[in-house]
N, C-alpha and C. Protein backbone atom coordinates (compact mmCIF):
# COMPACT_ATOMS: atom_id res chain seq x y z
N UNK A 1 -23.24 -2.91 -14.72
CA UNK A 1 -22.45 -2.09 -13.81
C UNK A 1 -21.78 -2.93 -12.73
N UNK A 2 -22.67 -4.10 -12.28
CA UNK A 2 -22.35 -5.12 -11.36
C UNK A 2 -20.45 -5.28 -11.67
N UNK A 3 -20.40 -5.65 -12.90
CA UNK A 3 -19.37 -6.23 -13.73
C UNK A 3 -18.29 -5.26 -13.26
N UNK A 4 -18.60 -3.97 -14.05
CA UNK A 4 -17.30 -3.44 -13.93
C UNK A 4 -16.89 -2.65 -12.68
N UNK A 5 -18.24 -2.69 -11.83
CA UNK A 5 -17.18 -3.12 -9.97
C UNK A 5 -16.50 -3.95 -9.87
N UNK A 6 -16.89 -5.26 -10.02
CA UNK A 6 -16.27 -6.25 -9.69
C UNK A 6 -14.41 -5.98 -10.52
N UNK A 7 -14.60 -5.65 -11.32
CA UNK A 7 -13.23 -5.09 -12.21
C UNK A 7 -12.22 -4.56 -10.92
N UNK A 8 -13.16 -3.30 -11.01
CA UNK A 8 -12.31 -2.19 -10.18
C UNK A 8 -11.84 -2.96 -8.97
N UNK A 9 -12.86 -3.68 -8.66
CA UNK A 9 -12.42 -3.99 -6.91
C UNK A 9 -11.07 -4.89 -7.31
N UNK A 10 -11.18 -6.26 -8.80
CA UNK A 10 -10.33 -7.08 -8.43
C UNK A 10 -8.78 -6.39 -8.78
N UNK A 11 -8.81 -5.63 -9.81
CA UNK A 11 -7.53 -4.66 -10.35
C UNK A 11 -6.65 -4.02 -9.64
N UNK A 12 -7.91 -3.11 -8.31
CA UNK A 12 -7.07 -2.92 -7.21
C UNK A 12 -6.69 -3.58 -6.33
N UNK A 13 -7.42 -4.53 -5.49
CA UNK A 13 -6.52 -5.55 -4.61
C UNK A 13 -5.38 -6.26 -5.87
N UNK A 14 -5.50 -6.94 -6.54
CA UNK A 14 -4.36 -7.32 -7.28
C UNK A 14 -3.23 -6.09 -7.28
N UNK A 15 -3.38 -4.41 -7.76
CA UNK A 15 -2.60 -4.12 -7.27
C UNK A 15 -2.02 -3.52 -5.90
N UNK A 16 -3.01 -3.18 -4.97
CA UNK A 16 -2.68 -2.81 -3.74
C UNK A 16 -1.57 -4.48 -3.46
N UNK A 17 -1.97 -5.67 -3.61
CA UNK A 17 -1.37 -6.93 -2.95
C UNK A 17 0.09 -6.89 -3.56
N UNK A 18 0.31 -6.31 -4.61
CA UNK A 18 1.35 -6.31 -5.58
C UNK A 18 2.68 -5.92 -4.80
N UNK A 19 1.87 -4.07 -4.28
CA UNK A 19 2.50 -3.26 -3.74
C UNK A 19 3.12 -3.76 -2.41
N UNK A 20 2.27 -4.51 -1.57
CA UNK A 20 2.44 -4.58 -0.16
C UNK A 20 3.24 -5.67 -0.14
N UNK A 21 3.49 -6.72 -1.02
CA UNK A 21 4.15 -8.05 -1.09
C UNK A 21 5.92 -7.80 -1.27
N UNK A 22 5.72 -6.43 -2.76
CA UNK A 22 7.34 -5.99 -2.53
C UNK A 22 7.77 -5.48 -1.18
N UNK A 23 6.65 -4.44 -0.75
CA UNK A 23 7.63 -4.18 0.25
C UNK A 23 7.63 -5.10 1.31
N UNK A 24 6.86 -5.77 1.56
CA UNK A 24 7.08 -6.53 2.57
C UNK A 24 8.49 -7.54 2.38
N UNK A 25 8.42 -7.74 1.33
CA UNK A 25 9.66 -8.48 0.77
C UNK A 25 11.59 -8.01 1.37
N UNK A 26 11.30 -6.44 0.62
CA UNK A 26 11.70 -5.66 1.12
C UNK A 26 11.84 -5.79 2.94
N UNK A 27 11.26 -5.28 3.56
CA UNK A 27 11.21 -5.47 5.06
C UNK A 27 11.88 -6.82 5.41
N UNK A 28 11.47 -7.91 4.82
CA UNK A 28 12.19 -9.11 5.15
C UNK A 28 13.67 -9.28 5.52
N UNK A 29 13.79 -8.87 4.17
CA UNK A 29 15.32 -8.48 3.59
C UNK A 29 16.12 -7.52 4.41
N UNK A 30 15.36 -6.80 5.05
CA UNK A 30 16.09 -5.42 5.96
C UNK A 30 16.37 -6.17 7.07
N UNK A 31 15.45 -7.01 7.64
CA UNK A 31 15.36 -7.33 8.93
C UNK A 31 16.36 -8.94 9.10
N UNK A 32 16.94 -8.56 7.97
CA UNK A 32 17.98 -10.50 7.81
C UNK A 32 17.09 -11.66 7.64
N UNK A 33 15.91 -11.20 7.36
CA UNK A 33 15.14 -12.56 7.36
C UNK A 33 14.61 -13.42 8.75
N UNK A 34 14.67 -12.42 9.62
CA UNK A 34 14.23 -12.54 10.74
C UNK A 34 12.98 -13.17 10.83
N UNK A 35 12.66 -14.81 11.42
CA UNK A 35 11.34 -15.47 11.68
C UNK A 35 10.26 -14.75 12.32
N UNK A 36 10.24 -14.18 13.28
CA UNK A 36 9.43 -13.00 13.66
C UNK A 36 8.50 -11.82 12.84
N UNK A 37 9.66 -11.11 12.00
CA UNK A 37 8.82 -10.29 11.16
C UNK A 37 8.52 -10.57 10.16
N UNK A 38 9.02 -12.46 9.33
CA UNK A 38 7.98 -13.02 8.63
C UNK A 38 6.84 -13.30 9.16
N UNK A 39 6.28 -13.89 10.58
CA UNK A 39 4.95 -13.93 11.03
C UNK A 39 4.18 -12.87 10.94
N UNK A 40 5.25 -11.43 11.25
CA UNK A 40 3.97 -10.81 11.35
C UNK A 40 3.92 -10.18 10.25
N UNK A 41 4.84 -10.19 9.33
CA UNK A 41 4.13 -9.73 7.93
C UNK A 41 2.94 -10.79 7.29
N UNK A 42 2.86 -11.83 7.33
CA UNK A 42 2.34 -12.70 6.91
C UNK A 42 0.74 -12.48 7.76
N UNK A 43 0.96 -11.84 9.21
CA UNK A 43 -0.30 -11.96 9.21
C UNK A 43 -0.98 -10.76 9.11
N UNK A 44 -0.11 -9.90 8.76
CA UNK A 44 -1.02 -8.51 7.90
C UNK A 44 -1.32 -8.86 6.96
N UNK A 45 -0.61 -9.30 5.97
CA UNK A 45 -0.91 -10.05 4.72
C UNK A 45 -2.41 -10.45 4.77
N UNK A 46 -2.53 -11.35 5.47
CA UNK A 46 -3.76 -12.44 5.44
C UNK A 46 -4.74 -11.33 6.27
N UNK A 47 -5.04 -10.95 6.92
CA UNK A 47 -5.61 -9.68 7.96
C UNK A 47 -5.99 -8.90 6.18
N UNK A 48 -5.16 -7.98 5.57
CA UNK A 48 -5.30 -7.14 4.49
C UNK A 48 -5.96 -8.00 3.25
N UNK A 49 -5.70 -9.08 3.17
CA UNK A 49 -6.38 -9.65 2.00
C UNK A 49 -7.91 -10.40 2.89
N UNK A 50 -7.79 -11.01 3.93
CA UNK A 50 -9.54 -10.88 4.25
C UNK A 50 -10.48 -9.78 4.26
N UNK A 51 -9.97 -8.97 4.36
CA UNK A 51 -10.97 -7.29 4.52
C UNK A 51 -11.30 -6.91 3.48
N UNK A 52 -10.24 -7.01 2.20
CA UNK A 52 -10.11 -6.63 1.24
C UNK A 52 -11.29 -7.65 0.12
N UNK A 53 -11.52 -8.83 0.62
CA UNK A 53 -12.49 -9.92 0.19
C UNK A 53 -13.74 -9.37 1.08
N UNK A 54 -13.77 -8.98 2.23
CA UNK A 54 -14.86 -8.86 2.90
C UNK A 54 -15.48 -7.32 2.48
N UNK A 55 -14.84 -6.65 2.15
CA UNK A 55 -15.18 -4.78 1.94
C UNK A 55 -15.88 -5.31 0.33
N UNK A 56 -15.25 -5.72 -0.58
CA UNK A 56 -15.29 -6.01 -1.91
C UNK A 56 -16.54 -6.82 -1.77
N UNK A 57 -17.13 -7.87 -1.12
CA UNK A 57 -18.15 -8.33 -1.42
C UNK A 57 -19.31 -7.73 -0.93
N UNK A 58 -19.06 -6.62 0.30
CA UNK A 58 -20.41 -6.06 0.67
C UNK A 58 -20.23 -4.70 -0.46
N UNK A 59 -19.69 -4.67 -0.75
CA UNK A 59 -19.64 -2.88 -1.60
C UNK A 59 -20.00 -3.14 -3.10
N UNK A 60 -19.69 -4.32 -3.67
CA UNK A 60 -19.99 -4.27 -5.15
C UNK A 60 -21.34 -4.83 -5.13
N UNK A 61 -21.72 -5.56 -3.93
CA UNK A 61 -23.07 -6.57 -4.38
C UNK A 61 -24.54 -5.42 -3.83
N UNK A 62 -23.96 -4.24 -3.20
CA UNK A 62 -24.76 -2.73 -2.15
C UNK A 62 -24.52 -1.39 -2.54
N UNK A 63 -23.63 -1.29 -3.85
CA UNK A 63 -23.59 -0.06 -4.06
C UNK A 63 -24.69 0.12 -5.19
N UNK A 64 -24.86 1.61 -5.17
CA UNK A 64 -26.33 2.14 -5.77
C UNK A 64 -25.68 3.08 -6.75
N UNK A 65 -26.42 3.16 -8.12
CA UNK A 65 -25.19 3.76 -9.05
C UNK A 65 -26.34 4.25 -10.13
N UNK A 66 -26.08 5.11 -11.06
CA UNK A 66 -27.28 5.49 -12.06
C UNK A 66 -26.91 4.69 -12.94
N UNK A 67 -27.84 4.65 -14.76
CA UNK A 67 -27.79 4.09 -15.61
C UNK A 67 -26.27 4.06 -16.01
N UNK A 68 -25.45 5.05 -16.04
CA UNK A 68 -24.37 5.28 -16.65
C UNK A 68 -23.51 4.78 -15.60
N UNK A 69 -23.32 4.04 -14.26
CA UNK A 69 -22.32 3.63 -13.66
C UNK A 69 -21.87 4.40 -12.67
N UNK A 70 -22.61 5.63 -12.62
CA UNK A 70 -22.06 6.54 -11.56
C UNK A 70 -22.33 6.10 -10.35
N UNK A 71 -21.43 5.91 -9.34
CA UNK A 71 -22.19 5.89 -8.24
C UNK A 71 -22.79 6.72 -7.06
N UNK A 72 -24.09 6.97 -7.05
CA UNK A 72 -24.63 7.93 -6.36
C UNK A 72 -24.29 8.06 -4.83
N UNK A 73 -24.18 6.87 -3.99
CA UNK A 73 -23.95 6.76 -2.76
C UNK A 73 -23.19 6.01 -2.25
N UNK A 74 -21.78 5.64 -2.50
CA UNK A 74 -20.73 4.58 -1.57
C UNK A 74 -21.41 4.00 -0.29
N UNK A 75 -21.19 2.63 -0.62
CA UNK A 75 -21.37 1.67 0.79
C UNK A 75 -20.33 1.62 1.93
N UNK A 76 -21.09 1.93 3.20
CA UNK A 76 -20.04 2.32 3.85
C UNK A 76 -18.97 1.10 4.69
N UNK A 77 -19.14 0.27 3.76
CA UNK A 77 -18.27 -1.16 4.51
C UNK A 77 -17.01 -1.01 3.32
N UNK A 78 -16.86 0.00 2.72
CA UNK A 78 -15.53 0.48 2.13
C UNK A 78 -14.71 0.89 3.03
N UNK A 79 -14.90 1.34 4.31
CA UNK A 79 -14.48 2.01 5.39
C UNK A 79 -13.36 0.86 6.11
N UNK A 80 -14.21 -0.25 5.88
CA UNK A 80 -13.19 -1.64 6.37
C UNK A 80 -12.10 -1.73 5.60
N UNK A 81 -12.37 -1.70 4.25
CA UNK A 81 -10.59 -1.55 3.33
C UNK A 81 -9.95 -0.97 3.60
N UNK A 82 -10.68 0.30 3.65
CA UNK A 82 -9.80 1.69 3.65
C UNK A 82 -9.04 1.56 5.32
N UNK A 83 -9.24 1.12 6.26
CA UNK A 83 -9.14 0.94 7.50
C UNK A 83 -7.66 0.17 7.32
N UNK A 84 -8.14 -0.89 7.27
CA UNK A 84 -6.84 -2.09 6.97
C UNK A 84 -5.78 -1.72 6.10
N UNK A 85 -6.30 -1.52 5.45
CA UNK A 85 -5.08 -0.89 3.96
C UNK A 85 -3.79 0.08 4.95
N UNK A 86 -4.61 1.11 5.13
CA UNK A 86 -4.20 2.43 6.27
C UNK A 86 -3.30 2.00 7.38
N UNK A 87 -3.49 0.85 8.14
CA UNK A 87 -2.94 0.16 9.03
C UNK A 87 -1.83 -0.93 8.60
N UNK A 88 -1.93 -1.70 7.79
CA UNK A 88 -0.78 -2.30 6.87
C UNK A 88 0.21 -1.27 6.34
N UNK A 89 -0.48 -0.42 5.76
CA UNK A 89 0.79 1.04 5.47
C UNK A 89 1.36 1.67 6.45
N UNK A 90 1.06 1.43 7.41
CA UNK A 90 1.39 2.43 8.43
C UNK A 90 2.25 1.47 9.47
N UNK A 91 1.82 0.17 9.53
CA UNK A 91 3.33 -0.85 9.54
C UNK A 91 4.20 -0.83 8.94
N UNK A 92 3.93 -1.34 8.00
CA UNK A 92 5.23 -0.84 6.88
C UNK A 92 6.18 -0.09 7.04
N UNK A 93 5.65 1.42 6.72
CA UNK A 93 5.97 2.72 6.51
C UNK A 93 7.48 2.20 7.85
N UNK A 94 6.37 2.32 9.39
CA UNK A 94 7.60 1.92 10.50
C UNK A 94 8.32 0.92 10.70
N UNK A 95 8.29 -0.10 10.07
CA UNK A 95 9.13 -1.39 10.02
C UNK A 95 10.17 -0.47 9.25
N UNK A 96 9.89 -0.27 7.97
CA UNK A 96 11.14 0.30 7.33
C UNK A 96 11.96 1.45 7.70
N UNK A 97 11.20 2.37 8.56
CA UNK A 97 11.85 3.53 8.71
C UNK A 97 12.50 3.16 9.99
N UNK A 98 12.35 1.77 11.14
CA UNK A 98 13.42 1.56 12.27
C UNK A 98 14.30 0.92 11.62
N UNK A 99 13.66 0.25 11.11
CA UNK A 99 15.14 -0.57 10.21
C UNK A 99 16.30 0.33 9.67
N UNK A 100 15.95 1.49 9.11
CA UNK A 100 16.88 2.61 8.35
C UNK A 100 17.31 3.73 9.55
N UNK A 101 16.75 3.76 10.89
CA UNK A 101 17.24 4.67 11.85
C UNK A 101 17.90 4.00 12.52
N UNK A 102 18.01 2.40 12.89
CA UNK A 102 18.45 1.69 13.78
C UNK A 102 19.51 1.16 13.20
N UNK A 103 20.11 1.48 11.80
CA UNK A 103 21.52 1.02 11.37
C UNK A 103 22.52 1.36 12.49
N UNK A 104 23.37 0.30 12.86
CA UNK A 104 24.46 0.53 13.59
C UNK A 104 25.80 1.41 12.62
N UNK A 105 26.18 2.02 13.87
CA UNK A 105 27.27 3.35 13.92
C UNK A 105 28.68 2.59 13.39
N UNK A 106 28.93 2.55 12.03
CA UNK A 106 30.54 1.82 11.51
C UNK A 106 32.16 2.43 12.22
N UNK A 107 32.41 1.76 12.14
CA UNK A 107 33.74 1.76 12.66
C UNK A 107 34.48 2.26 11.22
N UNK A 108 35.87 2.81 11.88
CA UNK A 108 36.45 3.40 10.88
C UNK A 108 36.80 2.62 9.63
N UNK A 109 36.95 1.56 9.97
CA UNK A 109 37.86 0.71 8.49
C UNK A 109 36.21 0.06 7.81
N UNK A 110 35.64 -0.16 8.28
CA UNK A 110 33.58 -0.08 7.67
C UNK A 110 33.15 0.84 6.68
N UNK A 111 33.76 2.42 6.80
CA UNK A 111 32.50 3.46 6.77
C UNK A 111 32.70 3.31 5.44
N UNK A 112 33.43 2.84 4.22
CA UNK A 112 33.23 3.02 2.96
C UNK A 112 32.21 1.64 2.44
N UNK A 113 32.03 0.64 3.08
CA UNK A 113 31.17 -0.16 3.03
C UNK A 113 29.71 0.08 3.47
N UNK A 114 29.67 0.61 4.70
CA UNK A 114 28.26 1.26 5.65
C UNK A 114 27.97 2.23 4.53
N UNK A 115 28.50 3.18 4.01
CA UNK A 115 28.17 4.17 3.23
C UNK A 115 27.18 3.73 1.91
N UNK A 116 27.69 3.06 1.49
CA UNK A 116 26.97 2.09 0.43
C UNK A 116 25.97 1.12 0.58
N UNK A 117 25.76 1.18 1.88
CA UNK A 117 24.98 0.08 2.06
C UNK A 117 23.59 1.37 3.01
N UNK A 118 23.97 2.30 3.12
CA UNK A 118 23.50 3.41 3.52
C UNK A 118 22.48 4.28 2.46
N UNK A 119 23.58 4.09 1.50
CA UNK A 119 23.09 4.85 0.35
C UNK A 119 21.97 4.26 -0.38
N UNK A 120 21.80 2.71 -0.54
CA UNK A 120 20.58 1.64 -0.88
C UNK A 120 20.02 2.06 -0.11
N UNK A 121 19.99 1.56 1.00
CA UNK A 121 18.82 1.96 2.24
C UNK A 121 18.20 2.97 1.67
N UNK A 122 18.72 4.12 1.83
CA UNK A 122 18.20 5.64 1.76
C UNK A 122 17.35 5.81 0.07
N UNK A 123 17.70 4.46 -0.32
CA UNK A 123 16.76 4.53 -2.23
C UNK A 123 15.27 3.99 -1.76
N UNK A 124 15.62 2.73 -0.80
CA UNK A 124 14.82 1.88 -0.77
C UNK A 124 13.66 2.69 0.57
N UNK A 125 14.36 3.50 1.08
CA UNK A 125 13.47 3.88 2.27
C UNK A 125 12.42 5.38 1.59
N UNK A 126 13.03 6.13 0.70
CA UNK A 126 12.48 6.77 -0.02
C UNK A 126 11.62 6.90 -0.77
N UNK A 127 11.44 6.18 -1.35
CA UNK A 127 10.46 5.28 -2.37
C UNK A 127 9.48 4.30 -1.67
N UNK A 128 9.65 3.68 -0.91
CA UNK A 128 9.12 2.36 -0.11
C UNK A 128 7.92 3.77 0.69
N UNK A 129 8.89 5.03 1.63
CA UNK A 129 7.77 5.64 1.77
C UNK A 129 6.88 6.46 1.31
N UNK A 130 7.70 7.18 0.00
CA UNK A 130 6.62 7.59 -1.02
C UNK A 130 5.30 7.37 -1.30
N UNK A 131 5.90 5.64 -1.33
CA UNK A 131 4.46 4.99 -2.23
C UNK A 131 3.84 4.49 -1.07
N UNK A 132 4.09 4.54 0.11
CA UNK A 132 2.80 4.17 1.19
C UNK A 132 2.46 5.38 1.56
N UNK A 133 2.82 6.63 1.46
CA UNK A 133 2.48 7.59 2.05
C UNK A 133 1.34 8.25 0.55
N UNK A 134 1.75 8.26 -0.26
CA UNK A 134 0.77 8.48 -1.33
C UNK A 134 -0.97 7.42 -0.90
N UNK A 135 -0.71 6.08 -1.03
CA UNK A 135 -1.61 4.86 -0.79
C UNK A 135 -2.18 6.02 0.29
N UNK A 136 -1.56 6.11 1.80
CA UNK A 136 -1.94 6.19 3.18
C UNK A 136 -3.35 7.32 2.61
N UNK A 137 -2.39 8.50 1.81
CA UNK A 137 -3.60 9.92 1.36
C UNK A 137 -4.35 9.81 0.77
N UNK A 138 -4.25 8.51 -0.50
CA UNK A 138 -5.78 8.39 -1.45
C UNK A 138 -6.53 7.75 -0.26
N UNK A 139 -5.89 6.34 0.10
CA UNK A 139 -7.16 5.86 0.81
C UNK A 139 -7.79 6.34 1.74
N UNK A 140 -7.74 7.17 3.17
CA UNK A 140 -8.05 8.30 3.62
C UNK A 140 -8.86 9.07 2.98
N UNK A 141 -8.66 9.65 1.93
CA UNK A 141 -9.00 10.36 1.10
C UNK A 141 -10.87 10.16 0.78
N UNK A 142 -10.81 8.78 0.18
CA UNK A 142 -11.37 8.07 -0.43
C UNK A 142 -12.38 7.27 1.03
N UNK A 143 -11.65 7.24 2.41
CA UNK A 143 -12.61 6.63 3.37
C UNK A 143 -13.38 7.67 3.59
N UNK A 144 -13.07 8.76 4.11
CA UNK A 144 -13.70 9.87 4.55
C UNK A 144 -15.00 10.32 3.38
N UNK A 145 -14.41 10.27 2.02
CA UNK A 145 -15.61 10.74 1.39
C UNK A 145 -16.65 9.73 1.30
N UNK A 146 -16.28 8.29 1.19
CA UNK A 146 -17.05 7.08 1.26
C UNK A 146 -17.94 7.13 2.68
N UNK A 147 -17.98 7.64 3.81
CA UNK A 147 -18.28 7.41 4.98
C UNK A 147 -19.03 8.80 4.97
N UNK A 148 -18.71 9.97 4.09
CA UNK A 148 -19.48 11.21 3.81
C UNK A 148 -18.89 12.35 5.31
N UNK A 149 -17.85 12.07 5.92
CA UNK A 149 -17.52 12.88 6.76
C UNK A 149 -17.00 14.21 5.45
N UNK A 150 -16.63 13.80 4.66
CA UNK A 150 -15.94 14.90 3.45
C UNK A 150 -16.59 15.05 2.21
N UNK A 151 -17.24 16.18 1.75
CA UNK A 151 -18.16 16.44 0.81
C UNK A 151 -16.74 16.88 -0.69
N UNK A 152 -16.56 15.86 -1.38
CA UNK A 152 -15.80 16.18 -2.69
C UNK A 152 -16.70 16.63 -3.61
N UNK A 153 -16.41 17.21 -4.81
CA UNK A 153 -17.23 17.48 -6.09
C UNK A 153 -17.48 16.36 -6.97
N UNK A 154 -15.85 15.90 -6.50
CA UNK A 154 -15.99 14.58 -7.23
C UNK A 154 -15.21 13.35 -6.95
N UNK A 155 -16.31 12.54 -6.31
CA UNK A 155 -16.69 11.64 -5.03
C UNK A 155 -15.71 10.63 -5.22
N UNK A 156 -15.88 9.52 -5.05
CA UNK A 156 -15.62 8.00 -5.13
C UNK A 156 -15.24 7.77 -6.36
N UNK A 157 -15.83 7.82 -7.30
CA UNK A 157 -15.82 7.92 -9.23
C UNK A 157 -14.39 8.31 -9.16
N UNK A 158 -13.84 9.27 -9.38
CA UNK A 158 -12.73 9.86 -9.49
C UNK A 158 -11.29 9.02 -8.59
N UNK A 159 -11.83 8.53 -7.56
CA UNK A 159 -10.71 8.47 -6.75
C UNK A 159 -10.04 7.38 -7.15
N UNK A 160 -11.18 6.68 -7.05
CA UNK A 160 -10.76 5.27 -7.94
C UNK A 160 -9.57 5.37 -8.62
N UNK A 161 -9.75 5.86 -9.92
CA UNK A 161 -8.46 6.27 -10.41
C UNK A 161 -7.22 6.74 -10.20
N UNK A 162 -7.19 7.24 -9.29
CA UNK A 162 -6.40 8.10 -8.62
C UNK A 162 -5.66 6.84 -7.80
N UNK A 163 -6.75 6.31 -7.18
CA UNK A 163 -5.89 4.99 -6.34
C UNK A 163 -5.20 4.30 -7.10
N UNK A 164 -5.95 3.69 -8.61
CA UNK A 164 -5.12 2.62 -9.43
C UNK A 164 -3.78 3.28 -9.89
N UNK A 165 -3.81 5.07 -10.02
CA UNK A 165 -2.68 5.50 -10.86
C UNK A 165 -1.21 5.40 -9.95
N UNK A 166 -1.70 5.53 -8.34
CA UNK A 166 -0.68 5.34 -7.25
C UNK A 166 0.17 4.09 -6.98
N UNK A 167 -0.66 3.17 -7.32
CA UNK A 167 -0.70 2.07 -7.04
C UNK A 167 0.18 1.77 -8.06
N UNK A 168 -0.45 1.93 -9.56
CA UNK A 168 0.67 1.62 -10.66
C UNK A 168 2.32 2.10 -10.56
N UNK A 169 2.08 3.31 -9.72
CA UNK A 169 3.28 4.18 -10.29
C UNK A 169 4.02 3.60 -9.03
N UNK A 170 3.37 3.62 -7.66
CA UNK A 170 4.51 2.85 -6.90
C UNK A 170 4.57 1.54 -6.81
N UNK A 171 4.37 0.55 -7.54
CA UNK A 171 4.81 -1.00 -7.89
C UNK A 171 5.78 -0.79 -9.01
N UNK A 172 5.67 0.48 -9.78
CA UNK A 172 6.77 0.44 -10.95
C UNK A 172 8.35 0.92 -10.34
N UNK A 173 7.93 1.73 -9.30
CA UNK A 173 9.28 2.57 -8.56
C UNK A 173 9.81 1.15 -7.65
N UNK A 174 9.28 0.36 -6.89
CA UNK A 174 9.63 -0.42 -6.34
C UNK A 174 10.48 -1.53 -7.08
N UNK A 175 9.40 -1.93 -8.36
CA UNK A 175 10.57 -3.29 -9.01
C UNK A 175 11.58 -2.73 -9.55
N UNK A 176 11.47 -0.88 -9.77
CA UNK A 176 13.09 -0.68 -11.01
C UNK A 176 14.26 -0.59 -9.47
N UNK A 177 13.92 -0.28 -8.50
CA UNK A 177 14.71 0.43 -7.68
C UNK A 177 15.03 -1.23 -6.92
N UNK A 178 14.35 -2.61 -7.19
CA UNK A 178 15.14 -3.63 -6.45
C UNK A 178 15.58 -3.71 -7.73
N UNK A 179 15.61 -3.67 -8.95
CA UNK A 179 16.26 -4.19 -9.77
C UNK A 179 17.43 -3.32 -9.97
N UNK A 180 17.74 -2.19 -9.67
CA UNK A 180 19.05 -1.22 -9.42
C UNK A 180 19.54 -1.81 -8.20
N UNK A 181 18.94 -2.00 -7.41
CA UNK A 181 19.62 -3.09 -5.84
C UNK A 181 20.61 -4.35 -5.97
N UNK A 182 19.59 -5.22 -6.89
CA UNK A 182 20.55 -6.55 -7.34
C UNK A 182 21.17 -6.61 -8.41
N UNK A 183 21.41 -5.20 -9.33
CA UNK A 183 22.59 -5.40 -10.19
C UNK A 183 23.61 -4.51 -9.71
N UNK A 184 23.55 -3.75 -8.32
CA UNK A 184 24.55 -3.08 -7.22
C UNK A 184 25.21 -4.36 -6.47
């Protein structure tokens, strides 16, 4: 059972890191490549991937589970992922959404250019918050019942999945929608 924690834990940081790297990428790109909000993406980055090493080694080597893998009682140093994760998304989420409110007002001989460059935005801001706002509700989701403030039917086991299926589906919306970006 040891084993196929260790799975789950590495499948999801590989894809939670997946997720957070496009958009951060993304954000880069919004912000002109601004030195500043490479530091501080970089040090959420590193902030989200230590927690994510530190939650993962107290939770797979402390969780308590029956013969069949179930786990009876979540360790509550899941609460640290779920924490960080929550807080990296929730940067994000607002890096991108000032970036997309703080577009400057075009001038008349502009607006058929601004428009288009409006209209990306509005793909990339859509999607970008979709898929952190989905992330923001599993993991939440998933802290609260891990920490037992929220009694589910069906606990931790379940969510899991639920996280990897989010995770899949918004790393897939992200690479088709830059790849509709750079052949625009």
């Amino acid at each position: 059972c040891v084993l196929w924690f260790r799975y789950q834990a590495i499948t999801i940081q590989l894809l939670l890191a997946a997720v957070e790297i496009s958009l951060m990428h993304r954000i880069y790109a919004l912000f002109l490549k601004n030195s500043w909000i490479l530091s501080l993406l970089i040090l959420l980055g590193i902030a989200q991937l230590l927690s994510m090493v530190l939650s993962a080694r107290l939770v797979v080597s402390n969780v308590t589970y029956t013969s069949t893998c179930y786990v009876t009682k979540p360790h509550a140093a899941s609460a640290y992922f779920g924490a960080t994760t929550m807080t990296t998304n929730l940067a994000i989420l607002f890096m991108i959404s000032w970036r997309y409110l703080r577009l400057p007002v075009p001038q008349a001989r502009e607006i058929m250019k601004f428009e288009a460059v409006r209209a990306v935005l509005r793909v990339i801001l859509r999607d970008s918050a979709l898929s952190v706002i989905a992330i923001l509700v599993v993991t939440l989701v998933q802290m609260l019942s891990n920490l037992g403030a929220v009694e589910l039917s069906l606990n931790g086991n379940i969510l899991y999945h639920w996280l990897f299926c989010v995770l899949w589906i918004s790393f897939g919306r992200i690479v088709v929608n830059h790849s509709k970006v750079v052949q625009e």
